[in-house]
Every structure is written in structure tokens, then in C-alpha cells.
C-alpha atoms as a PDB file:
ATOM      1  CA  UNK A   1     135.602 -58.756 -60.124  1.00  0.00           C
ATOM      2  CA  UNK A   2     139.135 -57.423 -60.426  1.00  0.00           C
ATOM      3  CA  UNK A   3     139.379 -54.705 -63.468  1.00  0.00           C
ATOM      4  CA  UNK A   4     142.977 -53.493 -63.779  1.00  0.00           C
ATOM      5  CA  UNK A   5     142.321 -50.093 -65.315  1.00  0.00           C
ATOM      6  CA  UNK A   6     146.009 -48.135 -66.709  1.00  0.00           C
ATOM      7  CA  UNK A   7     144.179 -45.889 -69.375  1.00  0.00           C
ATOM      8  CA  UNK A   8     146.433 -42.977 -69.917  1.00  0.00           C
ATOM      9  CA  UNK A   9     149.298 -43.991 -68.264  1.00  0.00           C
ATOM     10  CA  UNK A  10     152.603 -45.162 -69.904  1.00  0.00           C
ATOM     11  CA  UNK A  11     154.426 -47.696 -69.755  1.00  0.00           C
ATOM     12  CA  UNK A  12     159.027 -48.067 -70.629  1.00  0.00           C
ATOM     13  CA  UNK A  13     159.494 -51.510 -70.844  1.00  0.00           C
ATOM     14  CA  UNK A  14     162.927 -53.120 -71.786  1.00  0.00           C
ATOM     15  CA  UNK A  15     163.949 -56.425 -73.371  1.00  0.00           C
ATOM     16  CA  UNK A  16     160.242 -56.247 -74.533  1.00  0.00           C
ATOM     17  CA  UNK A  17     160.353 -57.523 -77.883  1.00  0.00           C
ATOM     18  CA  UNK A  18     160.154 -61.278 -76.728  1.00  0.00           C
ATOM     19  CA  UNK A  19     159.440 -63.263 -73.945  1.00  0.00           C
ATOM     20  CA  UNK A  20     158.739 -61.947 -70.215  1.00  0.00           C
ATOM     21  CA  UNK A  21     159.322 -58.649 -71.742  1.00  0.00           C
ATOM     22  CA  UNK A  22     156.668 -58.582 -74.390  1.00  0.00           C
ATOM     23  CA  UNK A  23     154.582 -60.607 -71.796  1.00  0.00           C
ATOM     24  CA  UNK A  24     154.565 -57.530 -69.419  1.00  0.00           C
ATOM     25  CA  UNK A  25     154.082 -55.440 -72.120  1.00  0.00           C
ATOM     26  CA  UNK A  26     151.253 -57.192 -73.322  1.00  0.00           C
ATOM     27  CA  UNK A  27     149.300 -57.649 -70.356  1.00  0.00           C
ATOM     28  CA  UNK A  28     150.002 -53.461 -69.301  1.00  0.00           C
ATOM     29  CA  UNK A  29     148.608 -52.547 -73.145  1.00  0.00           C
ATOM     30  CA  UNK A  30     145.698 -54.700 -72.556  1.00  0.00           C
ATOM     31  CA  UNK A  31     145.134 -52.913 -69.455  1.00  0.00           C
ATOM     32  CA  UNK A  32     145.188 -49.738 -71.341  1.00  0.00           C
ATOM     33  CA  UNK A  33     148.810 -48.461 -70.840  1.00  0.00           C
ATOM     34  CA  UNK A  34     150.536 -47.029 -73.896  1.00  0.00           C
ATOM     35  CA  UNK A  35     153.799 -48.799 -73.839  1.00  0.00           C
ATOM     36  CA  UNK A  36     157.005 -47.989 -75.082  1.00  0.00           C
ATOM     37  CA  UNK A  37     158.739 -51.003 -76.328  1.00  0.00           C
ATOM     38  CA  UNK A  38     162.612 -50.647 -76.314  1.00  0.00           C
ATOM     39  CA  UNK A  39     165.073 -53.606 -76.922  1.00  0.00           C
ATOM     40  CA  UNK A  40     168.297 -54.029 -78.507  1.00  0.00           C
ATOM     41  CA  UNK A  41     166.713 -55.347 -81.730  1.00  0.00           C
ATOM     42  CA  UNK A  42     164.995 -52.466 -83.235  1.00  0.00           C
ATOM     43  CA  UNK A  43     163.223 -54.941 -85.707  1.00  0.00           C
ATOM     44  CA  UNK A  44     161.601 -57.146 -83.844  1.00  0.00           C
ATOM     45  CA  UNK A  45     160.976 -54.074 -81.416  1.00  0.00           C
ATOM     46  CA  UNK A  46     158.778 -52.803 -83.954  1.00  0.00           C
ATOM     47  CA  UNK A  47     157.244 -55.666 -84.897  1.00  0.00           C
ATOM     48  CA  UNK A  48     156.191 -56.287 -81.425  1.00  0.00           C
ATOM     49  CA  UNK A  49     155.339 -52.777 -81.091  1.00  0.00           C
ATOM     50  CA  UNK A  50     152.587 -52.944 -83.993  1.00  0.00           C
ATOM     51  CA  UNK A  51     150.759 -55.877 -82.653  1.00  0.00           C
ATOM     52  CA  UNK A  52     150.004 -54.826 -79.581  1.00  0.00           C
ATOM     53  CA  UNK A  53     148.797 -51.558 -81.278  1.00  0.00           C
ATOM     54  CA  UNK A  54     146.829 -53.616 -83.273  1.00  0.00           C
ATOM     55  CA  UNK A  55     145.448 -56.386 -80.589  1.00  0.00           C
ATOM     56  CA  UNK A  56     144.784 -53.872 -77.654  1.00  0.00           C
ATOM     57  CA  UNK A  57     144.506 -50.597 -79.082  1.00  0.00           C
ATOM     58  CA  UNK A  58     147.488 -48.281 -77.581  1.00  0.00           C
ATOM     59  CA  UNK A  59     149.667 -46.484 -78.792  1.00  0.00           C
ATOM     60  CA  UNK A  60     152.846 -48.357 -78.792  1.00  0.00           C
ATOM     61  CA  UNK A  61     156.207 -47.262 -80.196  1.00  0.00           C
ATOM     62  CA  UNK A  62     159.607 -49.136 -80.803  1.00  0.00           C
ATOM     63  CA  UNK A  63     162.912 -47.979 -79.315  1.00  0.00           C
ATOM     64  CA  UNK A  64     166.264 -49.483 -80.357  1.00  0.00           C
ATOM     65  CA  UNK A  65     168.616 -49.328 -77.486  1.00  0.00           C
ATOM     66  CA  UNK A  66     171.593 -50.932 -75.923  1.00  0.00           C
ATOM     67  CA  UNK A  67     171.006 -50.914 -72.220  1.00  0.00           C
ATOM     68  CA  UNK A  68     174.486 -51.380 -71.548  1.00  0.00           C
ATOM     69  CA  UNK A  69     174.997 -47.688 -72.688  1.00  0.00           C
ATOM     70  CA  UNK A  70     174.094 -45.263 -70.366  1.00  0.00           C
ATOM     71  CA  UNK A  71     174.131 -42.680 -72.307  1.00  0.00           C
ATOM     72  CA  UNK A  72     171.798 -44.375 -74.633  1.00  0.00           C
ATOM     73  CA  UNK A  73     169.690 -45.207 -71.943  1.00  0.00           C
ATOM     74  CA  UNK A  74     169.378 -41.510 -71.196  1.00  0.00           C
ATOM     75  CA  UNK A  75     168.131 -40.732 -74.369  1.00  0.00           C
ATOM     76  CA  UNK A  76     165.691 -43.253 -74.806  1.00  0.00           C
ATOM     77  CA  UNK A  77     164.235 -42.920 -71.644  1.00  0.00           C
ATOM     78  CA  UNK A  78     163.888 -38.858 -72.705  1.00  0.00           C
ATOM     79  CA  UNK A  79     163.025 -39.562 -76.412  1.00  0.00           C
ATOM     80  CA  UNK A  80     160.187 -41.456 -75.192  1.00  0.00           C
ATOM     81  CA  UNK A  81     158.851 -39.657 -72.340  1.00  0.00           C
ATOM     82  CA  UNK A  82     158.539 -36.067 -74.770  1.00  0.00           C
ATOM     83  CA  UNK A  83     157.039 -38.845 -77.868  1.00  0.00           C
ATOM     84  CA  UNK A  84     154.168 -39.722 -75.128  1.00  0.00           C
ATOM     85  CA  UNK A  85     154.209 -36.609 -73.455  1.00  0.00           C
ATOM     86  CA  UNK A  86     154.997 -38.710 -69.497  1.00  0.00           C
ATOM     87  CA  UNK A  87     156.144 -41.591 -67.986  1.00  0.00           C
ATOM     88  CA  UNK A  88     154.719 -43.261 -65.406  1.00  0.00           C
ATOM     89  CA  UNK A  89     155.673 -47.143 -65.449  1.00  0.00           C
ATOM     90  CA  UNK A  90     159.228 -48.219 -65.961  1.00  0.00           C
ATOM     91  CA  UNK A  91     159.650 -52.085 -66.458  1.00  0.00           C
ATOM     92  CA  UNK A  92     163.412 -52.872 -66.179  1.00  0.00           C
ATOM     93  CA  UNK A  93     163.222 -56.762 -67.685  1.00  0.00           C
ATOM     94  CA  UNK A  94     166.191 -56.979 -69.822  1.00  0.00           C
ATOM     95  CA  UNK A  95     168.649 -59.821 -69.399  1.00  0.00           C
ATOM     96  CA  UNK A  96     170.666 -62.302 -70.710  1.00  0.00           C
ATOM     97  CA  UNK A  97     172.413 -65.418 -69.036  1.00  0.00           C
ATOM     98  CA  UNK A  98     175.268 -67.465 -69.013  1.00  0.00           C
ATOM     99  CA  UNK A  99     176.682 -70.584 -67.204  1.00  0.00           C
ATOM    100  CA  UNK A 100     179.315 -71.438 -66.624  1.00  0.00           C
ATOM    101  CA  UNK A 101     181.237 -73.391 -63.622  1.00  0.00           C
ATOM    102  CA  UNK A 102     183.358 -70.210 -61.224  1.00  0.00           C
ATOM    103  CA  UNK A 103     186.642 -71.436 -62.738  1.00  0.00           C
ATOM    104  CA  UNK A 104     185.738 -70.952 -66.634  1.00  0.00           C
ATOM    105  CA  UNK A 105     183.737 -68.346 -65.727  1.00  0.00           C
ATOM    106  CA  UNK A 106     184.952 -65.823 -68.368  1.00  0.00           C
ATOM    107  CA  UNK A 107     185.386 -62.135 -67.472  1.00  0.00           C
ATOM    108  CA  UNK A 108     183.790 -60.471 -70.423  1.00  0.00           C
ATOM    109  CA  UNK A 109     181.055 -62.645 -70.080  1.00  0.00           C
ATOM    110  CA  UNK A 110     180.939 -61.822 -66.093  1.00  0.00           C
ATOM    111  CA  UNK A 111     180.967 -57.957 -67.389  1.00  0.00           C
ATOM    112  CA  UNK A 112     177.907 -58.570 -70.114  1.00  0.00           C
ATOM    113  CA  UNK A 113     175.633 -60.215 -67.777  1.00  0.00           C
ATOM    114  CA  UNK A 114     176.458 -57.733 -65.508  1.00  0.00           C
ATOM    115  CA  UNK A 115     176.058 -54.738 -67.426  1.00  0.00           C
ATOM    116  CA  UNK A 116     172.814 -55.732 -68.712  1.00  0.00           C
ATOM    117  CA  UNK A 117     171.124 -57.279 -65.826  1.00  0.00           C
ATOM    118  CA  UNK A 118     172.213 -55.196 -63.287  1.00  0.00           C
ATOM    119  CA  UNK A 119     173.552 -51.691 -64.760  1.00  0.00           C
ATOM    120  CA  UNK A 120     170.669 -51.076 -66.746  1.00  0.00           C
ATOM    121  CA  UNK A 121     168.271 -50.904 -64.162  1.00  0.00           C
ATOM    122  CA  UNK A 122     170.226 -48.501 -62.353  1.00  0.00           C
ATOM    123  CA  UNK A 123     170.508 -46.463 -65.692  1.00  0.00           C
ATOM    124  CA  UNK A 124     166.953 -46.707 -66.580  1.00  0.00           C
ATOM    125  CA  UNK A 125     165.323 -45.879 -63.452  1.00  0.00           C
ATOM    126  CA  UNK A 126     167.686 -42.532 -62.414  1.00  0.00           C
ATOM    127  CA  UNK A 127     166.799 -41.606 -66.315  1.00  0.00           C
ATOM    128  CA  UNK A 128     163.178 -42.268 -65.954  1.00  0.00           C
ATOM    129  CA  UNK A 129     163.009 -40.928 -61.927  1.00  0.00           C
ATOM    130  CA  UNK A 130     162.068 -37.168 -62.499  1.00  0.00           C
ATOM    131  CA  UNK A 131     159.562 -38.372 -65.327  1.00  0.00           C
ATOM    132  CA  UNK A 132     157.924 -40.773 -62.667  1.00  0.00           C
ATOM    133  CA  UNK A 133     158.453 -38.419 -60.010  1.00  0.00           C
ATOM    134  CA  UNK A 134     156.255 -35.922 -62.004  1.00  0.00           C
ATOM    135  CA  UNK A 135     153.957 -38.947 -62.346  1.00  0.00           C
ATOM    136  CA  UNK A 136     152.766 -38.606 -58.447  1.00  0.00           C
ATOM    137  CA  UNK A 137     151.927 -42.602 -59.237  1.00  0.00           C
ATOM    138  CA  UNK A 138     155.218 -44.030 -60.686  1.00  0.00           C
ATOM    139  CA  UNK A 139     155.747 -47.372 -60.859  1.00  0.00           C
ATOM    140  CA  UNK A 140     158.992 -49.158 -60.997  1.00  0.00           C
ATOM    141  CA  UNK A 141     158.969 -52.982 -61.631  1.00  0.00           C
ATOM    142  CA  UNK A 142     162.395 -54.689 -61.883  1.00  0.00           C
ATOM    143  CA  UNK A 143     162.183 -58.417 -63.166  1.00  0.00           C
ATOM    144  CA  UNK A 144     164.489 -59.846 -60.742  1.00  0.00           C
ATOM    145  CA  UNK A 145     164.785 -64.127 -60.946  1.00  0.00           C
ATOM    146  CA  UNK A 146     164.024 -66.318 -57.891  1.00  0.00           C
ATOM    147  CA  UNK A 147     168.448 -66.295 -58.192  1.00  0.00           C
ATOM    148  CA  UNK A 148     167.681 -63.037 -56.349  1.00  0.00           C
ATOM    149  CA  UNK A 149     166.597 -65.051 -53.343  1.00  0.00           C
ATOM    150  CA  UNK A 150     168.188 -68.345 -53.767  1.00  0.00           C
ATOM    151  CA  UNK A 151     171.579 -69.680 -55.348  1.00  0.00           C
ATOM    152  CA  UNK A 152     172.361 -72.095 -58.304  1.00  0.00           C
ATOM    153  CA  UNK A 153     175.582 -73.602 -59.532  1.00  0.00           C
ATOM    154  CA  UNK A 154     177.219 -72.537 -62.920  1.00  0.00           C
ATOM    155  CA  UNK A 155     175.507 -68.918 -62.452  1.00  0.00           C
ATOM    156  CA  UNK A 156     177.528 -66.511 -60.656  1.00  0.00           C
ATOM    157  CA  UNK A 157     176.949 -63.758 -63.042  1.00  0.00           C
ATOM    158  CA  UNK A 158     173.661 -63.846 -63.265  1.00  0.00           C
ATOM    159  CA  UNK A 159     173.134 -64.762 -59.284  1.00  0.00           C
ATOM    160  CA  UNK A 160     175.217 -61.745 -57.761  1.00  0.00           C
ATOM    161  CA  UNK A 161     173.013 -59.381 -60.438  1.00  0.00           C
ATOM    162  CA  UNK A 162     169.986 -61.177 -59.437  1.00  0.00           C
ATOM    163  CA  UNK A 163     170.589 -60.033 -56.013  1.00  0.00           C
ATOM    164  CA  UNK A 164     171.928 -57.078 -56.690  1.00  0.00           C
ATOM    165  CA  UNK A 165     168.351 -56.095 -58.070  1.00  0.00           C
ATOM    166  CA  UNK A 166     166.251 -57.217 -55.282  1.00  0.00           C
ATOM    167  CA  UNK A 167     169.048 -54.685 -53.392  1.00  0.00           C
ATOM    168  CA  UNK A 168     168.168 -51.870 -55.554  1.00  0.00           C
ATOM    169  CA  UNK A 169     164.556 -52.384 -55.751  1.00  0.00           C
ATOM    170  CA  UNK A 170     164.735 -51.914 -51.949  1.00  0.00           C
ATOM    171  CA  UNK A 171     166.760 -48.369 -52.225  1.00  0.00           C
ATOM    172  CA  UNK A 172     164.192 -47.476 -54.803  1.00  0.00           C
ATOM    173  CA  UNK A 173     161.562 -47.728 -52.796  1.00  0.00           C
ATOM    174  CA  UNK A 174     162.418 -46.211 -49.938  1.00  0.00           C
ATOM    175  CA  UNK A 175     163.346 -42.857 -51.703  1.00  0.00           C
ATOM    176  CA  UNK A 176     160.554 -42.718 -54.187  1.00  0.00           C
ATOM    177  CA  UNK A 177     157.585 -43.374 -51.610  1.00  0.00           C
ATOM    178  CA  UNK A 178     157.986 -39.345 -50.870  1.00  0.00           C
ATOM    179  CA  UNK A 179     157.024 -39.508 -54.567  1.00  0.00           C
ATOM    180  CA  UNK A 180     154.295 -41.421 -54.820  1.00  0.00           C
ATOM    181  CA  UNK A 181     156.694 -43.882 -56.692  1.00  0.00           C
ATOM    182  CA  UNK A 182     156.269 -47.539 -55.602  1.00  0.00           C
ATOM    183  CA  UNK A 183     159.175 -50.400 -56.566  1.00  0.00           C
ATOM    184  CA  UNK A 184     158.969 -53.914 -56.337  1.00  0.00           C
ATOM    185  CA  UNK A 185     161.282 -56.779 -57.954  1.00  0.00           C
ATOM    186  CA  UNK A 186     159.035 -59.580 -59.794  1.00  0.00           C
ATOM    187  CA  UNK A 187     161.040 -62.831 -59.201  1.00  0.00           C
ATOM    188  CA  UNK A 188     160.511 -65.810 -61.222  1.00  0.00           C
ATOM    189  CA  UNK A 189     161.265 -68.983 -61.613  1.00  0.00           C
ATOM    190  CA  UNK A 190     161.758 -70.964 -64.843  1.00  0.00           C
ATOM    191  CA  UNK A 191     160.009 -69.277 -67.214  1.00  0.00           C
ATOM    192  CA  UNK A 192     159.712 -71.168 -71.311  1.00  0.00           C
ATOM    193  CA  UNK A 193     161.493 -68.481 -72.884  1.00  0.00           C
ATOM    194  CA  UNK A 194     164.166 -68.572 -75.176  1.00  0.00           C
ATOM    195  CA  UNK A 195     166.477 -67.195 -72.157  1.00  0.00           C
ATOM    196  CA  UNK A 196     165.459 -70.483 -70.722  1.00  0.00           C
ATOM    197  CA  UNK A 197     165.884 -72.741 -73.898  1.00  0.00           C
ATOM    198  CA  UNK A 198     169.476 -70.987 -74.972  1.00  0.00           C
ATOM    199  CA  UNK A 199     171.086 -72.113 -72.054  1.00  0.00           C
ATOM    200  CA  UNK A 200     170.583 -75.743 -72.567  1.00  0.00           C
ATOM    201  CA  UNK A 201     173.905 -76.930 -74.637  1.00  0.00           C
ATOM    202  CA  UNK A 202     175.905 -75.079 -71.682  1.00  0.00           C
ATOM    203  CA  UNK A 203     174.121 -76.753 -69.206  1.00  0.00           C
ATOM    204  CA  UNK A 204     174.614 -80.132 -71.095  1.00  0.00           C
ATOM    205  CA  UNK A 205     178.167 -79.212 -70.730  1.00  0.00           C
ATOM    206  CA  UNK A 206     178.147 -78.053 -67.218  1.00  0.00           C
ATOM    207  CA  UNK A 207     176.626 -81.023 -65.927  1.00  0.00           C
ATOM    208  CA  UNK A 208     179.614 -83.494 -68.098  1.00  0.00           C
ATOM    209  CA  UNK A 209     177.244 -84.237 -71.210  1.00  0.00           C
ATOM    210  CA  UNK A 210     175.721 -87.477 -71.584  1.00  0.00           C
ATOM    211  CA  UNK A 211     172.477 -86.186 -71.323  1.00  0.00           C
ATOM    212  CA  UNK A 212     169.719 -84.467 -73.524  1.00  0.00           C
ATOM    213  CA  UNK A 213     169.187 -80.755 -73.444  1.00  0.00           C
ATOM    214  CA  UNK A 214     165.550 -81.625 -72.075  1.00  0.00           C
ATOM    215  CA  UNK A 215     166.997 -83.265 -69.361  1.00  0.00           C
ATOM    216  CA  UNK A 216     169.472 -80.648 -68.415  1.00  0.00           C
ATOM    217  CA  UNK A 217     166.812 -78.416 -68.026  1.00  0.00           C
ATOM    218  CA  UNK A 218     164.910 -80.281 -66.214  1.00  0.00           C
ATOM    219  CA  UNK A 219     167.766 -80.823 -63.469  1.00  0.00           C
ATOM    220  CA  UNK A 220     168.807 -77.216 -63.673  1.00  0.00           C
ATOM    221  CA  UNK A 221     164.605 -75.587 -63.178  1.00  0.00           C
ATOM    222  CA  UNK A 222     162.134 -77.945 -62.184  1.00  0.00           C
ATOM    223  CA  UNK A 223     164.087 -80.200 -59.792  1.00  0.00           C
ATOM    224  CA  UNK A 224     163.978 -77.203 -57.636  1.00  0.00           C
ATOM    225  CA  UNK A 225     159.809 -76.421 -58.503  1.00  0.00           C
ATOM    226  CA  UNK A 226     157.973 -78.445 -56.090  1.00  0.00           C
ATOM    227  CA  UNK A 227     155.076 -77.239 -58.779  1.00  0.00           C
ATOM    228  CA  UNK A 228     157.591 -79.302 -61.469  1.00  0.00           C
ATOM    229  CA  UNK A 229     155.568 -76.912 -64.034  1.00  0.00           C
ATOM    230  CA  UNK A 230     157.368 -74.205 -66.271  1.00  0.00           C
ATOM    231  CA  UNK A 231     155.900 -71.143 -65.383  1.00  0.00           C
ATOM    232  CA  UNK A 232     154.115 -69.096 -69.036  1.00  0.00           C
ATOM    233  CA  UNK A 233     155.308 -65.497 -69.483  1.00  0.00           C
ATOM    234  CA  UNK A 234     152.047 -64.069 -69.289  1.00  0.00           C
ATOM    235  CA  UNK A 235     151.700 -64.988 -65.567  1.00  0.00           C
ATOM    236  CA  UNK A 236     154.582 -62.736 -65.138  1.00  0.00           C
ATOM    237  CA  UNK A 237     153.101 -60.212 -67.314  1.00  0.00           C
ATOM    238  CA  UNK A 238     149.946 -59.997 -65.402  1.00  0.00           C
ATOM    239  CA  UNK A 239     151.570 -59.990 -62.172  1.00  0.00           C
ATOM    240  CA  UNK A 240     153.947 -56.578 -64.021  1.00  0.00           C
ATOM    241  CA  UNK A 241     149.836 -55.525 -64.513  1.00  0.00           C
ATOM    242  CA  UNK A 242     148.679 -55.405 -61.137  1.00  0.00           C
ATOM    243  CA  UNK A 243     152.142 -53.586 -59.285  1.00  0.00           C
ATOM    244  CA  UNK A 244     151.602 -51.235 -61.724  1.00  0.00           C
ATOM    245  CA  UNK A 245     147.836 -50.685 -60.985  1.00  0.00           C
ATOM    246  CA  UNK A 246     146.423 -48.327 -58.002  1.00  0.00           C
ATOM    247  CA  UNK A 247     145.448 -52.113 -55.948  1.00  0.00           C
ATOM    248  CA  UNK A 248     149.136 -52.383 -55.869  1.00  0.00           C
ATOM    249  CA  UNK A 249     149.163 -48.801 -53.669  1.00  0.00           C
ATOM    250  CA  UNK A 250     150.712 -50.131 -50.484  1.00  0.00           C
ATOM    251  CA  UNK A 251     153.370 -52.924 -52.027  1.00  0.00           C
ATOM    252  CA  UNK A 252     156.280 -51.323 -52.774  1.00  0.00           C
ATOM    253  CA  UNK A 253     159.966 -52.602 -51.728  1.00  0.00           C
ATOM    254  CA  UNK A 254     158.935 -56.220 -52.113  1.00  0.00           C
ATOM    255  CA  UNK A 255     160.683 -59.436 -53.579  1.00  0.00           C
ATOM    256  CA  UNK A 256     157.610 -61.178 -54.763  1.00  0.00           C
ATOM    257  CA  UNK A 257     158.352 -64.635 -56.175  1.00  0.00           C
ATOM    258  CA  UNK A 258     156.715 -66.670 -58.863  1.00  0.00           C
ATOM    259  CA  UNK A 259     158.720 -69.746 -59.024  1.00  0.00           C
ATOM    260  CA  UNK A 260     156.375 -73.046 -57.985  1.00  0.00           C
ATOM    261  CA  UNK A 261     157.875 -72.755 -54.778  1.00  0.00           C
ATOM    262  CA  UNK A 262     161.225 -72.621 -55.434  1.00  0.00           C
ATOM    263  CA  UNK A 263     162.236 -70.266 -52.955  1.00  0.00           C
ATOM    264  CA  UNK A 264     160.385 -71.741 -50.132  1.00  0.00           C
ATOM    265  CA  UNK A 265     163.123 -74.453 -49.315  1.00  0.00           C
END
């Protein structure tokens, strides 16, 4: 039987107070990774942080940070890795959306998706590199979307970061396997979060109202799942397990999706 063993390795995961995020971090703690659970609400953070102390028995700590800063980035990424003495898995999930059609499409909203979804994994990982470089068995796992691979309407933002992270995870590969350091780009499909839910009154909108938020996002996800399913969080989060884990050796540079098939036409 598969036994994904991380015991005394750590794990910098972003955006992980909620949803994918806290699914990844989950399913790594469970594995036996401390974790490191930064987001942009410290609360919740900790909150999150002391139940998956308590449910898997890590060490788990709470970091407050805006990944739109790089300088706070910087510090966070070195606060943590002296707090658990290494670093060896950085999970770059944070993200936020918004839709809109390209001729509303405003520009500080263009900027905030961008900076968050895109920038941030470029600040995380060259904060975190010499930590996982030290490693010898660093692990980089960028939560791209299956909008890394494929296009939607009302998503531009979001789309050209998407892609822009597959890119990346492709350049981090390459010069980290000298290291030891693999990178791969987990890329979903609809996943039940609130990322998901949020967007519904703007897709309402988008598509000229008259129907329920249900039904927009049902047109806007699973028209395009052949599996018609929305996919859990903790599927991602056990998929975050294994790229992290030593069976995951020889992936590295990979676009792996997890969408119901979305992708495939």
C-alpha cells in the first residue's frame, strides 16, 4: 500500500487558512510535515494553524502576510525557515479571482489578481530557493487552475496568471533539478471553495442576469467537466502530498490537471 511518509520535513504553504490551501496543508501535516501556515488573515491563520496541530500532531505555526509585498514575502519566508530550523516544501496556492467581460475589465483589479496569483509565486519561491536548495529534496508546488491550460470568458486576469504559472513552474524546474529541487504546477478544475462560490453574483452579471447563482456556476465550471462533479479540496491536497513525497522523485516541470476532464477537449 502507498504510505506517504514527510516526517521532519517542512512545509510554507500560502493562502492556507481556507480552502485548497488548508486542504494541502492538511493532507502534508497528516503526512507528517510541519507546516507553516501563512495567509493574509492572521486570525483565521492561526486558527487553522492549531487544528492541524491538534488533529495530526505537527508543529504548525501561523504567519500573517500580504503576498503582494515582496518584501514581506522575504521575511516570512526567513522568519519561518530560522522558527523551524529548514524549509523544504514551498506550496505557492494563494489567489483570488475576478470576472469580468475585457471591456470592464478594471485595471486595479487586473493588477490585484495579478499581483497575487502570479507575483507571489515568483516572490515566494526566489525567497524560499536557498532554504530548499539546502534541502537537497525541495519541493515546489504551485497551484496553477486548469485556466493555465485552457481559456474562459470574463477571466483575463486570472487566465494570463494562470498561464503565467504553468510558465514559471517550467523555469523552476529546470534550474532547481541541479538541486535536488523538483516543481510542478497542480491544475484544477472547479473546486467548492469559497473562491468558487464568491464569484457567482459576477457571473450572474456577466452572463445578463436572469438566472440563479447556482446556475451560473454551473454554466461557468461543470459545463466544461465531462465528470459534471465539483472536485473536494482534499483531492487537491493529497495530490500537493504525493509531489511533495520521494514517489514524486522523477515529476518535476509538469502541468498536472485535476479538472474532470476539462482540459482534454
Amino acid at each position: 500500500m502507498l504510505s506517504i511518509d514527510l516526517h521532519g520535513r517542512v512545509s510554507f504553504v500560502t493562502g492556507a487558512a481556507r480552502g485548497i490551501g488548508r486542504a494541502c496543508a492538511e493532507a502534508l501535516a497528516q503526512a507528517g510535515s510541519a507546516v507553516a501556515v501563512v495567509d493574509l488573515d492572521g486570525d483565521v491563520a492561526t486558527a487553522t494553524a492549531a487544528q492541524i496541530a491538534a488533529s495530526h500532531g505537527v508543529t504548525a505555526r501561523a504567519y500573517a502576510c500580504d503576498v503582494r509585498d515582496a518584501g514581506a514575502v522575504r521575511a516570512t519566508v526567513t522568519t519561518a525557515a530560522a522558527d523551524f530550523g529548514a524549509l523544504d516544501h514551498l506550496i505557492n496556492n494563494a489567489g483570488v479571482q475576478f470576472v469580468a467581460p475585457v471591456a470592464d475589465f478594471p485595471d486595479d483589479k487586473y493588477a490585484n489578481v495579478r499581483a497575487i496569483d502570479l507575483d507571489s509565486v515568483f516572490y515566494a519561491t526566489k525567497a524560499a530557493w536557498p532554504h530548499l536548495c539546502a534541502s537537497g529534496r525541495g519541493r515546489i508546488v504551485n497551484v496553477a487552475s486548469v485556466h493555465g491550460l485552457v481559456a474562459s470568458p470574463f477571466k483575463i486576469a486570472y487566465v494570463a496568471s494562470k498561464h503565467g504559472v504553468v510558465g514559471m513552474t517550467k523555469v523552476f524546474a529546470i534550474e532547481g533539478a541541479p538541486h535536488g529541487i523538483t516543481a510542478n504546477a497542480i491544475c484544477p478544475g472547479a473546486v467548492m471553495t469559497d473562491l468558487v462560490r464568491n464569484q457567482a453574483p459576477e457571473l450572474v452579471a456577466s452572463y445578463g442576469g436572469g438566472i440563479s447563482e447556482q446556475e451560473a456556476l454551473e454554466r461557468a465550471f461543470l459545463d466544461a467537466m465531462p465528470s459534471r462533479r465539483f472536485i473536494e479540496p482534499a483531492e487537491v491536497g493529497a495530490l500537493c502530498a504525493f509531489l511533495c513525497s520521494d514517489f514524486a522523485l522523477s515529476i518535476t516541470g509538469a502541468p498536472i490537471s485535476i479538472d474532470g476532464g476539462w482540459a482534454a477537449h
